[in-house]
Protein backbone atom coordinates (compact mmCIF):
# COMPACT_ATOMS: atom_id res chain seq x y z
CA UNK A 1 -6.94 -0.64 -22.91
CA UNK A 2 -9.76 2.32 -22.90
CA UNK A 3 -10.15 4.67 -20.78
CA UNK A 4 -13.92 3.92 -20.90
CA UNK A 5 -13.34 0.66 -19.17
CA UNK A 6 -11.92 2.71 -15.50
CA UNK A 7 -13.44 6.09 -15.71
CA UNK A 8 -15.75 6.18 -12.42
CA UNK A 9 -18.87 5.06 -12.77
CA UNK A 10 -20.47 8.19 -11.30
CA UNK A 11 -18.89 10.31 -13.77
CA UNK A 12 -21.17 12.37 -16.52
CA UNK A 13 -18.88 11.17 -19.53
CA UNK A 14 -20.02 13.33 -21.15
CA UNK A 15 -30.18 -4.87 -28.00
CA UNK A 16 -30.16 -7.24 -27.71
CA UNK A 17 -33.24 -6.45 -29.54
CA UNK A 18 -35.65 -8.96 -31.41
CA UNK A 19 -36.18 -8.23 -35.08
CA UNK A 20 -39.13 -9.17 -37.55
CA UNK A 21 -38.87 -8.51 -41.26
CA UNK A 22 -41.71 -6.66 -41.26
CA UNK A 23 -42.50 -3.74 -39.38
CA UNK A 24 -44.67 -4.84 -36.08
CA UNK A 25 -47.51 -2.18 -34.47
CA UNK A 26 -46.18 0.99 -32.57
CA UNK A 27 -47.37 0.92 -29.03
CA UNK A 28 -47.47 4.30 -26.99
CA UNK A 29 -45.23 5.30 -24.66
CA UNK A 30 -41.75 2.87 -25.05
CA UNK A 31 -43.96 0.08 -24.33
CA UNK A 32 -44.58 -3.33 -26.27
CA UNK A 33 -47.87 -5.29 -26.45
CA UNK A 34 -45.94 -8.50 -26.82
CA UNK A 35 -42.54 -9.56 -27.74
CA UNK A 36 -41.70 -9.70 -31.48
CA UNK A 37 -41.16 -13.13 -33.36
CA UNK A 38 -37.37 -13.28 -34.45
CA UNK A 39 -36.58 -13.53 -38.42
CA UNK A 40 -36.05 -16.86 -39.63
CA UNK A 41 -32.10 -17.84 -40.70
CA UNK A 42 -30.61 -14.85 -41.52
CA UNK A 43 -30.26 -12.80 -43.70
CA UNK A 44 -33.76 -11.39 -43.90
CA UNK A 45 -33.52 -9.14 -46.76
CA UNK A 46 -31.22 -7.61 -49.11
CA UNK A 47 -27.92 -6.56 -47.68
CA UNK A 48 -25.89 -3.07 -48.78
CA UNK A 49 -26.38 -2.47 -52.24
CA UNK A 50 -29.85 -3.19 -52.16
CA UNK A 51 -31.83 -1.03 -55.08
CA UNK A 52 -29.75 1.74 -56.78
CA UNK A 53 -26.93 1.05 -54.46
CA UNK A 54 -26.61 4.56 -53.35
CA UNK A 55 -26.01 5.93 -49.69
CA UNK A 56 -27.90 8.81 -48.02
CA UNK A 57 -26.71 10.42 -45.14
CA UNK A 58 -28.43 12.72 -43.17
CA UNK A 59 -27.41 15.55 -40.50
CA UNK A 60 -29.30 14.76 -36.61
CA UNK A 61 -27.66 18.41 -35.09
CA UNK A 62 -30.34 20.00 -33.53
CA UNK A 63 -30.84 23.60 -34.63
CA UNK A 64 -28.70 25.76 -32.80
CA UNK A 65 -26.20 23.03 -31.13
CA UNK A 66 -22.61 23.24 -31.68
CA UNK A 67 -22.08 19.17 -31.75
CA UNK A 68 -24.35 16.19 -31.24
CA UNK A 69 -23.20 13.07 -30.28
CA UNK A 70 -25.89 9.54 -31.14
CA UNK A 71 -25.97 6.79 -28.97
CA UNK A 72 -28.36 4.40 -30.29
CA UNK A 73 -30.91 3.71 -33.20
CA UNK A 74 -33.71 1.45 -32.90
CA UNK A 75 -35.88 -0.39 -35.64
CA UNK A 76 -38.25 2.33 -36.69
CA UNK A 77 -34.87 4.33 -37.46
CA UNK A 78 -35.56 6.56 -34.42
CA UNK A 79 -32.07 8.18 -32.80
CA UNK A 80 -30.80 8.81 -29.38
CA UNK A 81 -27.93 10.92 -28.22
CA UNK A 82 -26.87 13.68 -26.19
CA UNK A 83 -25.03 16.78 -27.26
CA UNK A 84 -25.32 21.08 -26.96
CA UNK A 85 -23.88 24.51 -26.91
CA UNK A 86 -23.09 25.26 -23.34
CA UNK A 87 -24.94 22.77 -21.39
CA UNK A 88 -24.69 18.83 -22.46
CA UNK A 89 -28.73 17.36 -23.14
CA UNK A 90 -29.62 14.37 -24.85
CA UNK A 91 -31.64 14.63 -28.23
CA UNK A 92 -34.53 12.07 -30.02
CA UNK A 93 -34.52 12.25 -33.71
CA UNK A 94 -37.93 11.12 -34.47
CA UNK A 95 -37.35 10.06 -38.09
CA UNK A 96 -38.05 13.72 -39.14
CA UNK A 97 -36.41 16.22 -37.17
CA UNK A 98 -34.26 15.91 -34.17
CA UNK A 99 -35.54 18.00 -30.51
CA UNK A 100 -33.63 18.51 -27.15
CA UNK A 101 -35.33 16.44 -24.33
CA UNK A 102 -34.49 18.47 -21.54
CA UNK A 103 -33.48 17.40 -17.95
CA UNK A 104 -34.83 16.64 -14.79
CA UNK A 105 -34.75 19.91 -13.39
CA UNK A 106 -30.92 20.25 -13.49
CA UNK A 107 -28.13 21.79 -16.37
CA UNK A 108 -27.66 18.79 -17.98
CA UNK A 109 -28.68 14.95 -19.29
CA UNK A 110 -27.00 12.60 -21.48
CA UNK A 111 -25.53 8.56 -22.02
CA UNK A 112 -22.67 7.23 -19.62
CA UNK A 113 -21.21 5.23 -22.21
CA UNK A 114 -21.06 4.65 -25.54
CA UNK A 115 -23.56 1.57 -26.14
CA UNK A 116 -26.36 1.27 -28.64
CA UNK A 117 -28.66 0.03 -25.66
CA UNK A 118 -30.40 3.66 -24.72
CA UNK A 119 -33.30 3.64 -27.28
CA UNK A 120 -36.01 0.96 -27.34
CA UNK A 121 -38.47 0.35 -30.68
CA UNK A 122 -40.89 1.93 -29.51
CA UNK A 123 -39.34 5.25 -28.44
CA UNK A 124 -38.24 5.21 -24.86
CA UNK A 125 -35.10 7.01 -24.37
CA UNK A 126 -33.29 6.68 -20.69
CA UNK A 127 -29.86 8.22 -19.26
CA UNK A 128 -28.80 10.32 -16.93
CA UNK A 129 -29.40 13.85 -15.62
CA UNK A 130 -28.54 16.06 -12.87
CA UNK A 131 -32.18 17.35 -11.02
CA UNK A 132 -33.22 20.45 -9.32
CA UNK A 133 -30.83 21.85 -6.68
CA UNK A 134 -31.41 20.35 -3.40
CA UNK A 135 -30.05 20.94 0.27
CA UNK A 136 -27.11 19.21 -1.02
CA UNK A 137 -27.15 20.75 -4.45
CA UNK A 138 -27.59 19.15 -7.54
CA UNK A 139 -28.45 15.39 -7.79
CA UNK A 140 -27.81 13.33 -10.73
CA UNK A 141 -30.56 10.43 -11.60
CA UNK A 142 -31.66 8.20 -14.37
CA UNK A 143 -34.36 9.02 -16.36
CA UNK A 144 -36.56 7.21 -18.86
CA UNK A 145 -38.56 9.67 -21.23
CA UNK A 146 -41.18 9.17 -24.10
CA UNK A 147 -42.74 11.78 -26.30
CA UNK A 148 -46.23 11.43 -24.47
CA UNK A 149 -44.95 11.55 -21.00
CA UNK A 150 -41.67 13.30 -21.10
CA UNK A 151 -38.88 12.60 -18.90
CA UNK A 152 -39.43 10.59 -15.63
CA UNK A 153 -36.92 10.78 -13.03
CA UNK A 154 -36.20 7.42 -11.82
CA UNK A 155 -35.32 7.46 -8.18
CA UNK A 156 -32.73 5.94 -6.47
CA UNK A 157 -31.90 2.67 -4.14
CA UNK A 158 -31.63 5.42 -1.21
CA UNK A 159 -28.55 7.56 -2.44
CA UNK A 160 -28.13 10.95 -4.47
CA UNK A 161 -27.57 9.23 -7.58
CA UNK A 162 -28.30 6.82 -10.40
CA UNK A 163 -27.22 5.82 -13.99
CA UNK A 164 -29.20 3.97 -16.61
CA UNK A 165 -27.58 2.09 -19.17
CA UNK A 166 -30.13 0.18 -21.49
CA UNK A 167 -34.26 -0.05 -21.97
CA UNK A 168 -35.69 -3.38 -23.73
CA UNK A 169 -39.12 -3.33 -25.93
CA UNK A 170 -41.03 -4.04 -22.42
CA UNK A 171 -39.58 -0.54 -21.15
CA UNK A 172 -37.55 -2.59 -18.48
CA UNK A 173 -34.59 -0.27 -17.74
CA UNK A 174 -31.19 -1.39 -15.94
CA UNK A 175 -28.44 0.49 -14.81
CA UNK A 176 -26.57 1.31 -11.56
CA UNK A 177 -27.59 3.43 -8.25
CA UNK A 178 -26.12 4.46 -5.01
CA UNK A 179 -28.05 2.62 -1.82
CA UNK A 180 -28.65 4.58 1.47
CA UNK A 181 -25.19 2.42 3.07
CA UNK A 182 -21.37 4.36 2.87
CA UNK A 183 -19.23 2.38 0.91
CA UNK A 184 -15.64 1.15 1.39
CA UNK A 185 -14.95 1.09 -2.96
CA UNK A 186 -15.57 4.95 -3.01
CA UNK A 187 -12.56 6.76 -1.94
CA UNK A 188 -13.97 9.96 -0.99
CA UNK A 189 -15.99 11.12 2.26
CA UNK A 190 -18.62 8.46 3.04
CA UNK A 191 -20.72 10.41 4.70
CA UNK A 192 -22.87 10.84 1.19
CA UNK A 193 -21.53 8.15 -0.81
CA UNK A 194 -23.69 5.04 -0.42
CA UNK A 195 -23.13 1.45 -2.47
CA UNK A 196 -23.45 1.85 -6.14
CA UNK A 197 -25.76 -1.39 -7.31
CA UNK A 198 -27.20 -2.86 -9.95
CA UNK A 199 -30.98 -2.04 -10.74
CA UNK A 200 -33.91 -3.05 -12.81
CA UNK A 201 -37.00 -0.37 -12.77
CA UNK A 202 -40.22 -1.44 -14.45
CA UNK A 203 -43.29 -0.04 -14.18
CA UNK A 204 -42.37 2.89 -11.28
CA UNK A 205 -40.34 0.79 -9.15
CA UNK A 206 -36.33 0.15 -8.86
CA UNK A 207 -35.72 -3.23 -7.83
CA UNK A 208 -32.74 -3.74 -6.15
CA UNK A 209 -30.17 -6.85 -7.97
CA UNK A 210 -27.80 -6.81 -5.28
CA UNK A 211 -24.67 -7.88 -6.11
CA UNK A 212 -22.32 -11.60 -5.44
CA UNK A 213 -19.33 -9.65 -4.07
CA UNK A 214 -18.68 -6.44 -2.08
CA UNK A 215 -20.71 -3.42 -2.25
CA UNK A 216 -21.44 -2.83 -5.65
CA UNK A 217 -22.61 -3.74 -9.02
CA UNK A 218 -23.38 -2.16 -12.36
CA UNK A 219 -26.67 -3.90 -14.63
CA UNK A 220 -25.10 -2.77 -18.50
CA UNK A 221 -27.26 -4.71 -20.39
CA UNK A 222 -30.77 -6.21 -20.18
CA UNK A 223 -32.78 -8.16 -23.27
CA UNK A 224 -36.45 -8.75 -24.03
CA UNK A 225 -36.68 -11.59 -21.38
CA UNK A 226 -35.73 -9.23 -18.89
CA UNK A 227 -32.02 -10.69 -18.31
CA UNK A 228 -29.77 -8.82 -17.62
CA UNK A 229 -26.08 -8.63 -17.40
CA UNK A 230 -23.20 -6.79 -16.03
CA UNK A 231 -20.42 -6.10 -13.92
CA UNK A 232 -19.73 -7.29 -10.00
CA UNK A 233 -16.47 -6.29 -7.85
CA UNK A 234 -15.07 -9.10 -5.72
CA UNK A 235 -12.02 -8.44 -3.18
CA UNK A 236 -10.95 -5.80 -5.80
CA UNK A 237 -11.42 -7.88 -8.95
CA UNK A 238 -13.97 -7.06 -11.72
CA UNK A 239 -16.36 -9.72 -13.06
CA UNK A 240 -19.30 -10.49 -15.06
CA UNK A 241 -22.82 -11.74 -14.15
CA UNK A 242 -25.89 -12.31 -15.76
CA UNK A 243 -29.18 -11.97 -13.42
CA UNK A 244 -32.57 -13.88 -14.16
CA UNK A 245 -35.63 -14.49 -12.25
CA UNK A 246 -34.51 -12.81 -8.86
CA UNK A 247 -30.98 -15.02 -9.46
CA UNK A 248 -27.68 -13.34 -9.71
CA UNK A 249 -25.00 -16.07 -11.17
CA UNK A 250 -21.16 -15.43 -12.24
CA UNK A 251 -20.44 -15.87 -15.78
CA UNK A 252 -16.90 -16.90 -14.70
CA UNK A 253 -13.58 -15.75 -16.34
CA UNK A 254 -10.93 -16.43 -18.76
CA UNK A 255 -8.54 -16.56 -16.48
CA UNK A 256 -8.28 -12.72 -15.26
CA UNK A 257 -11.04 -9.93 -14.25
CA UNK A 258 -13.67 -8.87 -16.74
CA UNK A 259 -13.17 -5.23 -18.15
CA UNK A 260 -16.24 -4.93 -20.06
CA UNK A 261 -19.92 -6.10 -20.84
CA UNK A 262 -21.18 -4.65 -23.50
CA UNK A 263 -24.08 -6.92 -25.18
CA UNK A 264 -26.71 -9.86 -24.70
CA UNK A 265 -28.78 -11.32 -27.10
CA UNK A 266 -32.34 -12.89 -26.86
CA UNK A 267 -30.77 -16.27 -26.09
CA UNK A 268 -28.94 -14.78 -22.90
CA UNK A 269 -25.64 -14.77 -24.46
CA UNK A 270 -23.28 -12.31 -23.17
CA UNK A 271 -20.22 -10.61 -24.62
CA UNK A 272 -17.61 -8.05 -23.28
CA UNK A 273 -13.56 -8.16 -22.87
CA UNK A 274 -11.98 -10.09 -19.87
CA UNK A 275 -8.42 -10.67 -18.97
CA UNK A 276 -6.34 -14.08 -19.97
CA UNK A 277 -4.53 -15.93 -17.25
CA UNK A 278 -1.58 -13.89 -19.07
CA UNK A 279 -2.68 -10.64 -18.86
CA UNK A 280 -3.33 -10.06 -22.23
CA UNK A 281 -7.20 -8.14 -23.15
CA UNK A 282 -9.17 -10.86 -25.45
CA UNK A 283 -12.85 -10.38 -26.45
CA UNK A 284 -15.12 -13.10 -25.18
CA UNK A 285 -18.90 -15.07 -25.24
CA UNK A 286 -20.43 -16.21 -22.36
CA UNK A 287 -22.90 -18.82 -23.17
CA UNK A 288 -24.74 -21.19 -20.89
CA UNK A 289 -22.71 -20.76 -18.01
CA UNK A 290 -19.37 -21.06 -20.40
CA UNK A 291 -17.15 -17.93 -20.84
CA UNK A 292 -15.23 -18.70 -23.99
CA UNK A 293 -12.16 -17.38 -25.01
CA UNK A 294 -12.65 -15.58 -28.77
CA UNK A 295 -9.08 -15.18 -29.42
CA UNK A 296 -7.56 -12.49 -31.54
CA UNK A 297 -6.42 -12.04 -35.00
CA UNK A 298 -3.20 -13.12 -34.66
CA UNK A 299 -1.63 -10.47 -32.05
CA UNK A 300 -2.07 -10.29 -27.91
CA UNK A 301 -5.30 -7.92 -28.13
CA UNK A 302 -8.76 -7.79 -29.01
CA UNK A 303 -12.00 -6.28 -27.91
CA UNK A 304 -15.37 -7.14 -28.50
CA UNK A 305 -18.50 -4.06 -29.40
CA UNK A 306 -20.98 -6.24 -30.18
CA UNK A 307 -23.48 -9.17 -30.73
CA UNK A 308 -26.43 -9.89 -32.41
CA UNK A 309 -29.04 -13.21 -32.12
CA UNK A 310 -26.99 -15.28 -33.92
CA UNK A 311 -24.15 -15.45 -31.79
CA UNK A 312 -21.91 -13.07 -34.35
CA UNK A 313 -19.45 -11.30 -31.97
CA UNK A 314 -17.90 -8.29 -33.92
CA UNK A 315 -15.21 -5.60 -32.48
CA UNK A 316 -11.47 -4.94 -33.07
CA UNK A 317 -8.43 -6.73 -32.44
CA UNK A 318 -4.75 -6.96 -33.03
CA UNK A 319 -3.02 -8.88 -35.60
CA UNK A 320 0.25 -10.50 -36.02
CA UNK A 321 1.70 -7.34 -37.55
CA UNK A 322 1.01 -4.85 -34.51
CA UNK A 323 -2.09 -3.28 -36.71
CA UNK A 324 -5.60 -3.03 -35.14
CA UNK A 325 -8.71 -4.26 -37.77
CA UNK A 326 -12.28 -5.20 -37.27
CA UNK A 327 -13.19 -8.83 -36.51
CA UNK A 328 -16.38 -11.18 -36.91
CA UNK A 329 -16.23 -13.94 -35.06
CA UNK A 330 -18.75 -16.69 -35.68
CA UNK A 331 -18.85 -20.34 -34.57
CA UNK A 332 -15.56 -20.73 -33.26
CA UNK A 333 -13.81 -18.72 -36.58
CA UNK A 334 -12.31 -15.27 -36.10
CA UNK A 335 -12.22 -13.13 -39.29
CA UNK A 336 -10.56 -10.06 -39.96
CA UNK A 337 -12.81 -7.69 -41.93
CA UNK A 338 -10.04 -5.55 -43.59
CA UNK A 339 -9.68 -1.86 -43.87
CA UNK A 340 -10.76 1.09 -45.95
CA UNK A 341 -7.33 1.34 -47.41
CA UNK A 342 -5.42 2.56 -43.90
CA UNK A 343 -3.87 0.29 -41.72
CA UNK A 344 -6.79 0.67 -38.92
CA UNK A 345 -10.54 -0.48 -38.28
CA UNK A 346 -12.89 -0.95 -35.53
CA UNK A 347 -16.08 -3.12 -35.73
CA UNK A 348 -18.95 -1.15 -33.52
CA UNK A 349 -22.31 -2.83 -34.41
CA UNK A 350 -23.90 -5.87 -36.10
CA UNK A 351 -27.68 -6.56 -36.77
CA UNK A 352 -28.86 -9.80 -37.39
CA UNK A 353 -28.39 -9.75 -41.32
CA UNK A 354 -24.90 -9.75 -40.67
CA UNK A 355 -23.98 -6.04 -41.94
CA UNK A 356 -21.52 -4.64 -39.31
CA UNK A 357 -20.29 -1.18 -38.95
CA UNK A 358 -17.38 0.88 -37.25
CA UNK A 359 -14.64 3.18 -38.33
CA UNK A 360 -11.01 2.69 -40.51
CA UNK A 361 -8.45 5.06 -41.70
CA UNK A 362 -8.66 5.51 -45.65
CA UNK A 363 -5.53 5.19 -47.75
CA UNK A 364 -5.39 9.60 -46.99
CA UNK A 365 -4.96 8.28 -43.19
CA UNK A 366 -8.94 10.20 -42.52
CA UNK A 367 -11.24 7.76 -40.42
CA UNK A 368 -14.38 7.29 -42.07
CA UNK A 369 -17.47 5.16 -40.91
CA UNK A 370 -17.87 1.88 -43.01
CA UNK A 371 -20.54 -0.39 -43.36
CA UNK A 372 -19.50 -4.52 -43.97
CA UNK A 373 -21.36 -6.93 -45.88
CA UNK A 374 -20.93 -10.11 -47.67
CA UNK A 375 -17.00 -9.50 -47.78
CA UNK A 376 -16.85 -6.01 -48.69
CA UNK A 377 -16.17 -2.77 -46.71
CA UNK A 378 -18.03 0.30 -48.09
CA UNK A 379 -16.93 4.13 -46.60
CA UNK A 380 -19.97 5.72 -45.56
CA UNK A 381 -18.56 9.23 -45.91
CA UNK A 382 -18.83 12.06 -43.56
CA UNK A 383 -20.83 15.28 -43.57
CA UNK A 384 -18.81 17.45 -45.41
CA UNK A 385 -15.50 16.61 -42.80
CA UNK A 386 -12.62 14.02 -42.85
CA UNK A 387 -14.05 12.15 -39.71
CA UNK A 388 -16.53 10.02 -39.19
CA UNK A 389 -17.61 6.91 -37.18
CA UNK A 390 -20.62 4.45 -37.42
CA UNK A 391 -22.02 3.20 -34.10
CA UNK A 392 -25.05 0.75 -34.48
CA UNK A 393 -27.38 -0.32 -37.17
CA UNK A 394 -30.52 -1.76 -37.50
CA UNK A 395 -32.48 -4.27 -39.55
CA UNK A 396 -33.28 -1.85 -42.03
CA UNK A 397 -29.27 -0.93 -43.12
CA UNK A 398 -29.66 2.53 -41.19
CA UNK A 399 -26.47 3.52 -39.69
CA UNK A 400 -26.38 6.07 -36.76
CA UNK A 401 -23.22 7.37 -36.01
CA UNK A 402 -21.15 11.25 -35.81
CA UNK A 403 -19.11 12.52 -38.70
CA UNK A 404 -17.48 15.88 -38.49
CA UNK A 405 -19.24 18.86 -40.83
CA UNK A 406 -16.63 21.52 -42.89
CA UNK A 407 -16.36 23.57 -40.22
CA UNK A 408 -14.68 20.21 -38.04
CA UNK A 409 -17.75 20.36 -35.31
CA UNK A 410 -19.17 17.21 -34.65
CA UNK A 411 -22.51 16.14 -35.54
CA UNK A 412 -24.77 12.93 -35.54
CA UNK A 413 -25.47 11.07 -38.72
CA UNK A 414 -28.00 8.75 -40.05
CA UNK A 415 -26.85 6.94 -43.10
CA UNK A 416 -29.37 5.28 -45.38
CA UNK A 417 -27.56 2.26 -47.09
CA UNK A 418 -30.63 0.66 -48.71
């Protein structure tokens, strides 16, 4: 069970996305002129080994930053991630070069989590970062920036602070903020501390999603429809929801809390990790108003990373030996996707050709980022290190990831595959 799943939600821890085959016209500022027609059945195009074969990775560090960390990489190939020196700020790589974005006034900015939901196609980056010192000194709010505008602090439902978790192509942006009322979940002094709840901003104003329980609610996860998903406490228990059209409805359970959501598609599904009426972690898909059970590979665990528009659910689960691989699951079917040679893997992100990526030990016991395809796992090397781990890719087989440099610093990578 992570640690990501319980650390506070107020903490500095420090996609569903549609795809054409084709590249579609760049519209200023984050924004989309329309929505983008889906591919036909999948795949769209060649898969890993496509032309020579070879793999090119490249190093996103900033000049001047001792680590860099990416978060998410959209269809153009653009980056987004946070990293630094002495003071945490999130990054853009811009296809060419990679440049600090600054803060809203404050020391620092960055990503809560790590999702692949933080970087629309159209260049829109959003997080988190602390403002200008106030009476009450520093605040920390979302943010949504582009290149033309910069950053944008995003307010708040009437508290100090704010968290935003994903942007779709319409630069709709969800996350979590604190209202103006003292909350009973918060275990500190209430005299600050409002109600953390779930928010959609669009176009300069927060709207407030309210939540179907007690006094708060997280939005992690919002698609080009402008659903969105997330998490909703009820008498102490942890579940899921997915919000449409001013509605908030309950995904339900398989038979214990939900831990995690973590990805919709265009069709609304929604996938995370929930509790079985045993106890046990399993990975599951909520689909029209169903949460299904996915099951593991064989042992009492699994956990799910991610989904694309087909339904494919990929993440990491135990098997009947104890050992922890990368799964696919797919229409009911469960498949373990093997290892690089160790006797470990984890399945991070799938596009809608079907290529998934993540991180397995090698047959040295080193992690290294791999890329799946059509059967076969491929190591995607590191930066000069014996670490590395993949994170998302996109349409075009461009990984984005972080893979440790000779020295053993951490930096972000892009990996060409095709």
């Amino acid at each position: 069970m992570s640690v990501r799943r319980f650390a506070p939600l107020f903490a500095v821890s420090l996609f569903a996305l549609f795809t054409t085959c084709n590249d579609a016209p760049v519209a200023p500022d984050g924004l989309s002129p329309s929505f983008a027609a889906k591919c036909g059945t999948p795949p769209c195009g060649k898969g890993p080994g496509g032309g020579d074969g070879t793999i090119k990775v490249i190093d996103l560090n900033p000049a001047g930053w001792s680590f860099s960390l990416p978060r998410s990489i959209n269809r153009r190939g653009q980056v987004a991630g946070w990293g630094g020196t002495n003071f945490n700020h999130a990054f853009f790589w811009d296809g060419k070069q990679s440049q600090d974005i600054g803060t809203l006034g404050g020391g620092t900015s960055a990503m809560a989590f790590i999702l692949d939901n933080y970087l629309n196609d159209f260049g829109m980056v959003v997080g988190q970062s602390t403002t200008a010192d106030g009476p009450l000194g520093e605040r920390l709010h979302a943010f949504a920036w582009t290149k033309r505008q910069g950053m944008q602090d995003l307010g708040t439902l009437g508290g100090r602070r704010s968290f935003a978790y994903a942007v779709n192509k319409t630069g709709q942006v969800v996350g979590e903020a604190e209202t103006a009322r003292c909350s009973s979940v918060v275990v500190v002094d209430c005299t600050p501390v409002g109600a953390f709840h779930a928010f959609l901003w669009e176009d300069g104003v927060m709207q407030d999603l309210h939540t179907l329980g007690d006094e708060w609610s997280e939005a992690r996860v919002v698609n080009d429809q402008g659903q969105v998903s997330g998490i909703y406490i009820l008498a102490g228990v942890r579940l899921a929801f997915l919000w449409e059209d001013g509605v908030m409805q309950d995904l339900g359970t398989i038979g214990g809390e939900v831990y995690e959501v973590v990805a919709i598609n265009a069709e609304g599904d929604v996938t995370g990790t929930a509790k079985t009426g045993s106890g046990d972690s399993h990975a599951f898909l909520a689909s029209d108003g169903v949460m299904e059970d996915l099951g593991t590979l064989g042992g009492n665990r699994s956990e799910a990373w991610d989904l694309n528009n087909y339904g494919v659910v990929v993440g990491e689960s135990e098997n009947a030996g104890g050992l922890t691989h990368a799964f696919l699951w797919q229409d009911g079917a469960i498949r373990d996707l093997g290892t690089l040679g160790g006797d470990f893997s984890r399945a991070k992100g799938v596009n809608d050709r079907g290529e998934v990526v993540g991180l397995s030990t090698t047959e040295s016991g080193d992690v290294h980022a791999f890329i799946w395809s059509d059967g076969i796992m491929r190591d995607l090397g590191t930066l000069g290190g014996n670490w590395s781990m993949a994170l998302a890719i996109n349409e075009k087989g461009q990984v984005a990831g972080e893979a440790k440099v000779a020295s053993g610093a951490v930096h972000g990578a892009l990996w060409e595959t095709r």
